[in-house]
Structure formats: structure tokens, C-alpha cells
C-alpha atoms as a PDB file:
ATOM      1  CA  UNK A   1    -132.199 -45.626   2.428  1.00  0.00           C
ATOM      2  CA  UNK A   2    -133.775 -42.044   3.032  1.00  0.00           C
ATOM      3  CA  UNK A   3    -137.106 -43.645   2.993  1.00  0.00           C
ATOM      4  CA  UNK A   4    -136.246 -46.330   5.861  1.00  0.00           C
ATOM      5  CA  UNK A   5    -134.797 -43.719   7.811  1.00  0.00           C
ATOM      6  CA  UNK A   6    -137.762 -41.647   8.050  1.00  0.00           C
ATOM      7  CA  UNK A   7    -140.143 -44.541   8.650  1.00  0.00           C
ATOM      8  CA  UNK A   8    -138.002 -45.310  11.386  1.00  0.00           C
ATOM      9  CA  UNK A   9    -138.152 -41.754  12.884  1.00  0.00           C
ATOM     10  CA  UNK A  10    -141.529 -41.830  12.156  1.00  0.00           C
ATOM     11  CA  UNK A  11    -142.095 -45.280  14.235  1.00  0.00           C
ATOM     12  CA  UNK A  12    -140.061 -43.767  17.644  1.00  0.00           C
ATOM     13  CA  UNK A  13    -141.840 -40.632  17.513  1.00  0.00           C
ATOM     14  CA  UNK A  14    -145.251 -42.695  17.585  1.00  0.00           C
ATOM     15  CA  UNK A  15    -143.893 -45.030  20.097  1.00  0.00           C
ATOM     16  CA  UNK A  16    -142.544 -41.956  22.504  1.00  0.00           C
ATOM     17  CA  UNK A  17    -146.136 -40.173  22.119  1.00  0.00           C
ATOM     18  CA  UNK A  18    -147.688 -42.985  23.285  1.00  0.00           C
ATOM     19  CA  UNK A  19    -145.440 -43.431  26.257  1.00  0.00           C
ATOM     20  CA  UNK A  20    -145.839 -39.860  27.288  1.00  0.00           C
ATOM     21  CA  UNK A  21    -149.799 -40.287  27.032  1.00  0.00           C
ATOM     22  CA  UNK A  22    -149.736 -43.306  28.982  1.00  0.00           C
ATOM     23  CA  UNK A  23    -147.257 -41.697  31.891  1.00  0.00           C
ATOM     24  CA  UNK A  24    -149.871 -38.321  31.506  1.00  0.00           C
ATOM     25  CA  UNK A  25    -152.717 -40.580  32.056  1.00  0.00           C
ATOM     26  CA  UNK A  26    -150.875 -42.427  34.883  1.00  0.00           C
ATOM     27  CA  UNK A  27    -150.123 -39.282  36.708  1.00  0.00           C
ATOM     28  CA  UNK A  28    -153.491 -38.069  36.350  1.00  0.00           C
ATOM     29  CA  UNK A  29    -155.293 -41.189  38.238  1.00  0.00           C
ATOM     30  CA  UNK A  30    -152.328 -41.778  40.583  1.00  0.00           C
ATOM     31  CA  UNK A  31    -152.149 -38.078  41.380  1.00  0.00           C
ATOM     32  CA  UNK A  32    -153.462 -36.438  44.737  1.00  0.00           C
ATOM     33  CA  UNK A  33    -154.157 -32.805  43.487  1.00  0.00           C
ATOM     34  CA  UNK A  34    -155.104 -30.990  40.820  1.00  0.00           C
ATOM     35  CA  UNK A  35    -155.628 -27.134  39.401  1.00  0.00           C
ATOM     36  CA  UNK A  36    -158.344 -25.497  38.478  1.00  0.00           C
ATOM     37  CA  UNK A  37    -158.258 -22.363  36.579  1.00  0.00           C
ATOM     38  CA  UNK A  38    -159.540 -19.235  37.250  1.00  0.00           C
ATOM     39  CA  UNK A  39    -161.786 -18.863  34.596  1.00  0.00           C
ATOM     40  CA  UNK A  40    -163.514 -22.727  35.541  1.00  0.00           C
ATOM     41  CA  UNK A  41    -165.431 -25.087  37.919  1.00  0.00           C
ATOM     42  CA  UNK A  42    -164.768 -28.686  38.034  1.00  0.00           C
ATOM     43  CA  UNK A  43    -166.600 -31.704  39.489  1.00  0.00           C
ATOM     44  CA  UNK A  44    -164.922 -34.281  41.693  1.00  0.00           C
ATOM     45  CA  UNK A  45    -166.274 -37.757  40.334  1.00  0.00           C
ATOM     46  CA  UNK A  46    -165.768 -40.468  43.368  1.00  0.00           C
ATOM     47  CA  UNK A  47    -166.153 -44.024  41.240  1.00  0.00           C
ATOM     48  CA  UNK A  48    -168.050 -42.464  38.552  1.00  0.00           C
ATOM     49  CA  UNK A  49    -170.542 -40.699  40.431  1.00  0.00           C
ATOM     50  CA  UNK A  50    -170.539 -37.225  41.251  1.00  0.00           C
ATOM     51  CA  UNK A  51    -168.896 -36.111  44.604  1.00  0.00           C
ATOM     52  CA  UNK A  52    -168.067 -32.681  45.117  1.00  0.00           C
ATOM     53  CA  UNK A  53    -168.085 -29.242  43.332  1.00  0.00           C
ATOM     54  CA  UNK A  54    -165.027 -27.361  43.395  1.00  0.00           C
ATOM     55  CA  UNK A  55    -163.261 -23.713  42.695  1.00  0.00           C
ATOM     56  CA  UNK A  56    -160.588 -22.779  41.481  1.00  0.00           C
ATOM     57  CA  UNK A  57    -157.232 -23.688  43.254  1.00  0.00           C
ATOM     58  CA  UNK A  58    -155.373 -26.507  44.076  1.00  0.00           C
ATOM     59  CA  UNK A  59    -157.611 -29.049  44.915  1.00  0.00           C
ATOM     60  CA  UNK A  60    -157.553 -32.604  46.252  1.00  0.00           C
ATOM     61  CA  UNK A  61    -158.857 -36.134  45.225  1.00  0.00           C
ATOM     62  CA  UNK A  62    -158.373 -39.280  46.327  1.00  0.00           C
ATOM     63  CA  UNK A  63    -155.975 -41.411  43.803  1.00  0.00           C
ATOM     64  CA  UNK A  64    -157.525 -43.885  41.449  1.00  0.00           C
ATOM     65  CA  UNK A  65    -161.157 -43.588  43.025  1.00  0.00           C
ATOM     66  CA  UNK A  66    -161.883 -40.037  41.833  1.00  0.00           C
ATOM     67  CA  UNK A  67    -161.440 -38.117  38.934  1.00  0.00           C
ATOM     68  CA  UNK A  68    -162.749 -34.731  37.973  1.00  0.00           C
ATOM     69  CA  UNK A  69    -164.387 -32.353  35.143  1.00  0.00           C
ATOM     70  CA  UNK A  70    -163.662 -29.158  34.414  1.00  0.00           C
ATOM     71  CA  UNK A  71    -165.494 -26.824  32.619  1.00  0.00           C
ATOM     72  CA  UNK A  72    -165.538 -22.791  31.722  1.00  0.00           C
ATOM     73  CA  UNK A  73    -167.711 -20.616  33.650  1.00  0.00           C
ATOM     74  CA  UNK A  74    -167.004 -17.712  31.577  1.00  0.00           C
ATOM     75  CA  UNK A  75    -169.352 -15.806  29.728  1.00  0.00           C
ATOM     76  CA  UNK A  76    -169.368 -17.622  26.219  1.00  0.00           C
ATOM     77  CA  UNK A  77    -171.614 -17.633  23.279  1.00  0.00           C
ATOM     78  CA  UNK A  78    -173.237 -20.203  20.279  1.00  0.00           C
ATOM     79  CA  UNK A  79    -173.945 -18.911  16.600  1.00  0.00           C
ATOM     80  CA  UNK A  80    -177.340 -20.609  15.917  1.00  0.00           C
ATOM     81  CA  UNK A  81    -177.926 -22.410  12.341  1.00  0.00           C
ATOM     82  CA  UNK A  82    -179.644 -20.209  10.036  1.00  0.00           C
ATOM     83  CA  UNK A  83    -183.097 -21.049  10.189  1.00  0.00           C
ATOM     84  CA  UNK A  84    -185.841 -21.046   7.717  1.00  0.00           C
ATOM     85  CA  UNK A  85    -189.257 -20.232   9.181  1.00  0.00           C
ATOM     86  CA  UNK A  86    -192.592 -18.955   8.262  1.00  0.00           C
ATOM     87  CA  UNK A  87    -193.884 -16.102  10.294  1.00  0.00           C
ATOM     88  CA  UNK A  88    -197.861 -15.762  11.583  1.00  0.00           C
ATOM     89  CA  UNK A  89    -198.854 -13.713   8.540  1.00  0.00           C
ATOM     90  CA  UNK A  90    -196.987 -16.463   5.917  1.00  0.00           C
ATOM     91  CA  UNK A  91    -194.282 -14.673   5.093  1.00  0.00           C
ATOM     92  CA  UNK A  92    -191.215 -17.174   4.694  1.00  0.00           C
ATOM     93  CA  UNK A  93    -188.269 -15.387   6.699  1.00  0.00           C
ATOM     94  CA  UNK A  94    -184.206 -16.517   7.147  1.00  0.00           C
ATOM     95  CA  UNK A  95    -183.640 -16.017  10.655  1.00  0.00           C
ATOM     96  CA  UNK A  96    -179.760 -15.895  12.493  1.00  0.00           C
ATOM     97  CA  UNK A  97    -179.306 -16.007  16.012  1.00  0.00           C
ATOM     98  CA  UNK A  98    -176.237 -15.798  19.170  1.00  0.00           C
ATOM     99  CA  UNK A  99    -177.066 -16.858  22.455  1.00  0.00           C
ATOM    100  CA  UNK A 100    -174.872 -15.776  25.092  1.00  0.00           C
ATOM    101  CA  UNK A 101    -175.210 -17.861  28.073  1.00  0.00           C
ATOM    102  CA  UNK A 102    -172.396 -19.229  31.016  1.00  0.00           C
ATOM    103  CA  UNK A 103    -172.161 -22.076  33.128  1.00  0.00           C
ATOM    104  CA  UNK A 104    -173.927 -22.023  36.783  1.00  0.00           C
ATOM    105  CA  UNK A 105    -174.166 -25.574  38.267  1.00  0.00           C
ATOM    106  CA  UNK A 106    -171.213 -27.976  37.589  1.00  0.00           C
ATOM    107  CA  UNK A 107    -173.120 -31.092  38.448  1.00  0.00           C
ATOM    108  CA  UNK A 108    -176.066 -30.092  36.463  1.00  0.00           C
ATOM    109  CA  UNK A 109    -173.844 -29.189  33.810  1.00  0.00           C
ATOM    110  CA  UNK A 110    -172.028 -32.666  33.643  1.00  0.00           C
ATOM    111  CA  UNK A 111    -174.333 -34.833  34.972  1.00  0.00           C
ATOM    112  CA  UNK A 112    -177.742 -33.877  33.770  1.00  0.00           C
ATOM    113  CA  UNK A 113    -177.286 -33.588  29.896  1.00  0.00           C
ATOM    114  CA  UNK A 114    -174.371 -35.365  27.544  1.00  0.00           C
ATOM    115  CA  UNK A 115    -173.849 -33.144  25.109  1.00  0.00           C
ATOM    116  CA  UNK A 116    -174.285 -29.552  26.703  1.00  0.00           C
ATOM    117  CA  UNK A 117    -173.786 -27.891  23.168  1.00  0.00           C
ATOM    118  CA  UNK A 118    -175.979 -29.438  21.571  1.00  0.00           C
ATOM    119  CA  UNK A 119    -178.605 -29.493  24.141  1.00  0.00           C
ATOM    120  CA  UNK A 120    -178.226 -25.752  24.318  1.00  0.00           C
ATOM    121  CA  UNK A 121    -178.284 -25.009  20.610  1.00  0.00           C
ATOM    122  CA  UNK A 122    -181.453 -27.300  19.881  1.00  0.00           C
ATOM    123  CA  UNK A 123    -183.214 -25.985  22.994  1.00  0.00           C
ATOM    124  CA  UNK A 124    -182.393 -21.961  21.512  1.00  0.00           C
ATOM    125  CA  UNK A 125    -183.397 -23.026  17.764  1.00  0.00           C
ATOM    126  CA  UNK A 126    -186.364 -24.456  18.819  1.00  0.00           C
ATOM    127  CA  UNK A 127    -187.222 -21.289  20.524  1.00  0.00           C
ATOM    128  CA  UNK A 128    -186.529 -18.887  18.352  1.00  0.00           C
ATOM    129  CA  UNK A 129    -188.931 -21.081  15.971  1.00  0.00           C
ATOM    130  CA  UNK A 130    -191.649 -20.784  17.977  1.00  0.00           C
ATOM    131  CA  UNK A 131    -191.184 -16.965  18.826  1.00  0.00           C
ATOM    132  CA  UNK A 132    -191.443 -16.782  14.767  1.00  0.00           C
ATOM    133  CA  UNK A 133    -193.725 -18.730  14.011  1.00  0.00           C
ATOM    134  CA  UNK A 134    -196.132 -16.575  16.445  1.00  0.00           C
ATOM    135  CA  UNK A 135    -195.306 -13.093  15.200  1.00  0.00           C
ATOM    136  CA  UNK A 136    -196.445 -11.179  12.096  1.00  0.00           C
ATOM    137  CA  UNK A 137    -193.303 -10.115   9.566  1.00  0.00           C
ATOM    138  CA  UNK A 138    -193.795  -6.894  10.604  1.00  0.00           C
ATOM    139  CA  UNK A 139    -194.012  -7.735  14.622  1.00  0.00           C
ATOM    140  CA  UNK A 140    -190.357  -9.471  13.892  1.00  0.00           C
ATOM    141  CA  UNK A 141    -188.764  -6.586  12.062  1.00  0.00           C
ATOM    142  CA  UNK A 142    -189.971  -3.667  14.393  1.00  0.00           C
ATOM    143  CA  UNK A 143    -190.143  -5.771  17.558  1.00  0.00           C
ATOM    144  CA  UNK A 144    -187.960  -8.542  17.844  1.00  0.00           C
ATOM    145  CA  UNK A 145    -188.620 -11.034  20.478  1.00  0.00           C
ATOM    146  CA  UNK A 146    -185.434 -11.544  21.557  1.00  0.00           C
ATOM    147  CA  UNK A 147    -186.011 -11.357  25.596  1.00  0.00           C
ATOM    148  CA  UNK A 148    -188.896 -13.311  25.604  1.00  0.00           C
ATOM    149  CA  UNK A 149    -186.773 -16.130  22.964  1.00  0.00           C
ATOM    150  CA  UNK A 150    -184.133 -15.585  26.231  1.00  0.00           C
ATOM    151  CA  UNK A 151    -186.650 -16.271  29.142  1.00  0.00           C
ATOM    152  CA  UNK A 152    -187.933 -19.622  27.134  1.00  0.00           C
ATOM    153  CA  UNK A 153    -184.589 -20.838  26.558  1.00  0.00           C
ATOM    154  CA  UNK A 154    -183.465 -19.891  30.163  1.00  0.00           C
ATOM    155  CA  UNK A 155    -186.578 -21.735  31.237  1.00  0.00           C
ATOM    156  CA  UNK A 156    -185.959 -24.795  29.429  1.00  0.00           C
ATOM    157  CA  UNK A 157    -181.966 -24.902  29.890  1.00  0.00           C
ATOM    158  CA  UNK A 158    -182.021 -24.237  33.733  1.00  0.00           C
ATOM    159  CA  UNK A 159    -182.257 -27.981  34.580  1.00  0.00           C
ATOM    160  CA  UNK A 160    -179.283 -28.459  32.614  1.00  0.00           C
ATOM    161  CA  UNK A 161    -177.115 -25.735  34.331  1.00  0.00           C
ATOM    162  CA  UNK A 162    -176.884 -23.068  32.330  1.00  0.00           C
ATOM    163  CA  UNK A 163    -177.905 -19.066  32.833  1.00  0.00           C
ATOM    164  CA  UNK A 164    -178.290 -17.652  29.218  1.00  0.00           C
ATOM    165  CA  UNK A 165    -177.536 -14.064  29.134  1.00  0.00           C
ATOM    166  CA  UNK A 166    -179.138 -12.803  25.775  1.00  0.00           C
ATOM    167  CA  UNK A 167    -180.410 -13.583  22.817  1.00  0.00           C
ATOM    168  CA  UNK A 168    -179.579 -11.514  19.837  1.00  0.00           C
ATOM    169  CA  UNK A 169    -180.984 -12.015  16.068  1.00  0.00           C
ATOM    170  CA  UNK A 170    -177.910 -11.234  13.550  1.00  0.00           C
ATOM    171  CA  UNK A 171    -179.490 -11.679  10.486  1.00  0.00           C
ATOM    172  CA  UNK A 172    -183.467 -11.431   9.556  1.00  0.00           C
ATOM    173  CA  UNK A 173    -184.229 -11.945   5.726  1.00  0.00           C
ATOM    174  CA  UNK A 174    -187.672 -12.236   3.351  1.00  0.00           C
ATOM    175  CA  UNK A 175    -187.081 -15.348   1.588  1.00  0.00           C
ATOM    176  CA  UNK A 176    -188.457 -16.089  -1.690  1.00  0.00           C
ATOM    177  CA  UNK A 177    -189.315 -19.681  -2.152  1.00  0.00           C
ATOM    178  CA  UNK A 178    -191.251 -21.439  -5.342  1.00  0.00           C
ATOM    179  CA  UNK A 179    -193.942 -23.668  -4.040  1.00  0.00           C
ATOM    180  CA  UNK A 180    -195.886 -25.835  -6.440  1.00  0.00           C
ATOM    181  CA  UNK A 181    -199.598 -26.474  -5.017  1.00  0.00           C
ATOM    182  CA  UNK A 182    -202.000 -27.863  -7.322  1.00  0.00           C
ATOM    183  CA  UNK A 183    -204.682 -25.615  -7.161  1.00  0.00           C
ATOM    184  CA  UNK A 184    -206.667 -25.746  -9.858  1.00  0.00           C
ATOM    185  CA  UNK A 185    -203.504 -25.393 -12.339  1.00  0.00           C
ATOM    186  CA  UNK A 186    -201.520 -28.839 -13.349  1.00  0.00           C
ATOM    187  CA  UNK A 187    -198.286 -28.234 -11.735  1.00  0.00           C
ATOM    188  CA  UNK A 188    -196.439 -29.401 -14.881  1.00  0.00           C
ATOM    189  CA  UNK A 189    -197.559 -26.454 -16.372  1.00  0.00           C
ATOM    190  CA  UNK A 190    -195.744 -24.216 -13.966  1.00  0.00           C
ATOM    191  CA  UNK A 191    -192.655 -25.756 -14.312  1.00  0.00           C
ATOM    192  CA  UNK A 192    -192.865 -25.141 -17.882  1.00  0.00           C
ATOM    193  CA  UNK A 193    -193.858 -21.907 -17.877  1.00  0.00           C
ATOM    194  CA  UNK A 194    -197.109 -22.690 -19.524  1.00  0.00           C
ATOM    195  CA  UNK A 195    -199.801 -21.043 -17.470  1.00  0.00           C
END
């Protein structure tokens, strides 16, 4: 009997979510205003397509025909992927990287890319390989090139509506790595410890 009970309870709760997501939703496209925060920007979408860029407030919108976006324009940051790279001079190296970057154009921002995370974090990784890849070991270590890594990203992110702030390398590492090349030695014999 305890176990119908609770699959009952179970059953209304669903049913009374669903009812308060379908009112929410209801509200939301019937509704004339809306707030956005202090710390965000939002787009005003007229029948999909982008209308308006707005501050915080109360704002307006026309029911059913527009919606909007909104999205932080707060200073926040992305932990880059540990990458492994090889520097100028060979030297295999671990690199770790933060970019700290904030929004600056709402309709770039939602319009011009889908997945601005993403975009941003492939865009950064991709520079920071580069930046590696072009530097001597002991270039990275003394010198990092972590404003000119900023300006590349910055240049290649701007369409997309983003200012990055800085670039800063957490971790840098000498990686050891076992690579077989056949080079004059049978590579079975390496493996085997037979040299």
C-alpha cells in the first residue's frame, strides 16, 4: 500500500511541475515586460530575428512576436584543456591556460556564433598552440607569450562579440614521451629492451 501511495505522490508532483512550466512559459510569451539584471544585456528577438539591444531595467516587448536573450556582461573566465604541444626547439611541453574575457555586443554574441563557449575555448587553444609551437622551451619559460596569445584570440573572437581581457598560462611542464621511430633499430627491439 506504501508503495502505491508514493507512486501516486510521485505522479501529482510530475503532473503539477509540468503545469507550472507550461503557465511559466505562458507568461513569458504572453507577457509585455521583462527584467534585466544588472550584471546582463539581453537581445529583443522580433519573430526570430534580432530586434533590439537592451540594458538593464524593465524593459518592453511585444507579446507572442518577440522574445529575448539574456546574457552576462560581467567579467568571467574559461580554464583551457591541458594541452600537449611541441615547442620550436622539440621539446614536448604540457601547457594550461585561463582566458579572461566579457561580453561586448549582444547581437554578435547571440547571433553570430551558436555555441559562444566553445567558440571561445577552441579559438584560445588554438592560439596558445600556435604561440608554442613558435617559441623555443626556453623563450616559453622566461618569456611567456601570453599578450600576444591575448591580441590573436581578441583578433579572432571580436566578430563574435567578445573583448578578452588576459591570457594567463597556469601550468607549463617538460613532458617525457616514448616515441618509437625506426631509425636504423627494429622497433621491436626497443620495446623489449633489446638494443
Amino acid at each position: 500500500m506504501m508503495d502505491d501511495t508514493t507512486g501516486q505522490q510521485t505522479r501529482e508532483r510530475t503532473v503539477i511541475e509540468q503545469l507550472v512550466a507550461i503557465v511559466t512559459q505562458t507568461w513569458e510569451k504572453l507577457s509585455p515586460c521583462f527584467v534585466v539584471h544588472a550584471w546582463e544585456t539581453a537581445c529583443v528577438l522580433r519573430c526570430g530575428k534580432f530586434a533590439r539591444a537592451v540594458e538593464p531595467g524593465l524593459r518592453w516587448k511585444l507579446p507572442l512576436l518577440e522574445s529575448y536573450v539574456s546574457e552576462p556582461t560581467v567579467t568571467r573566465t574559461i580554464r583551457l584543456h591541458p594541452q600537449t604541444l611541441t615547442t620550436a626547439d622539440d621539446v614536448g611541453v604540457v601547457v594550461s591556460a585561463v582566458v579572461r574575457y566579457r561580453l561586448t555586443d549582444i547581437e554578435r554574441f547571440v547571433c553570430g556564433v551558436h555555441d559562444q563557449q566553445d567558440a571561445l575555448m577552441d579559438t584560445s587553444m588554438g592560439a596558445v598552440a600556435d604561440a608554442v609551437h613558435a617559441v623555443e622551451y626556453r623563450t616559453l619559460t622566461n618569456q611567456k607569450p601570453e599578450e600576444q596569445i591575448k591580441r590573436t584570440i581578441q583578433r579572432r573572437v571580436r566578430k563574435f562579440g567578445f573583448e578578452v581581457e588576459a591570457v594567463t598560462f597556469t601550468d607549463i611542464g617538460k613532458v617525457r614521451t616514448l616515441r618509437l621511430i625506426q631509425a636504423g633499430q627494429d622497433a621491436h627491439h626497443l620495446v623489449h629492451g633489446m638494443v
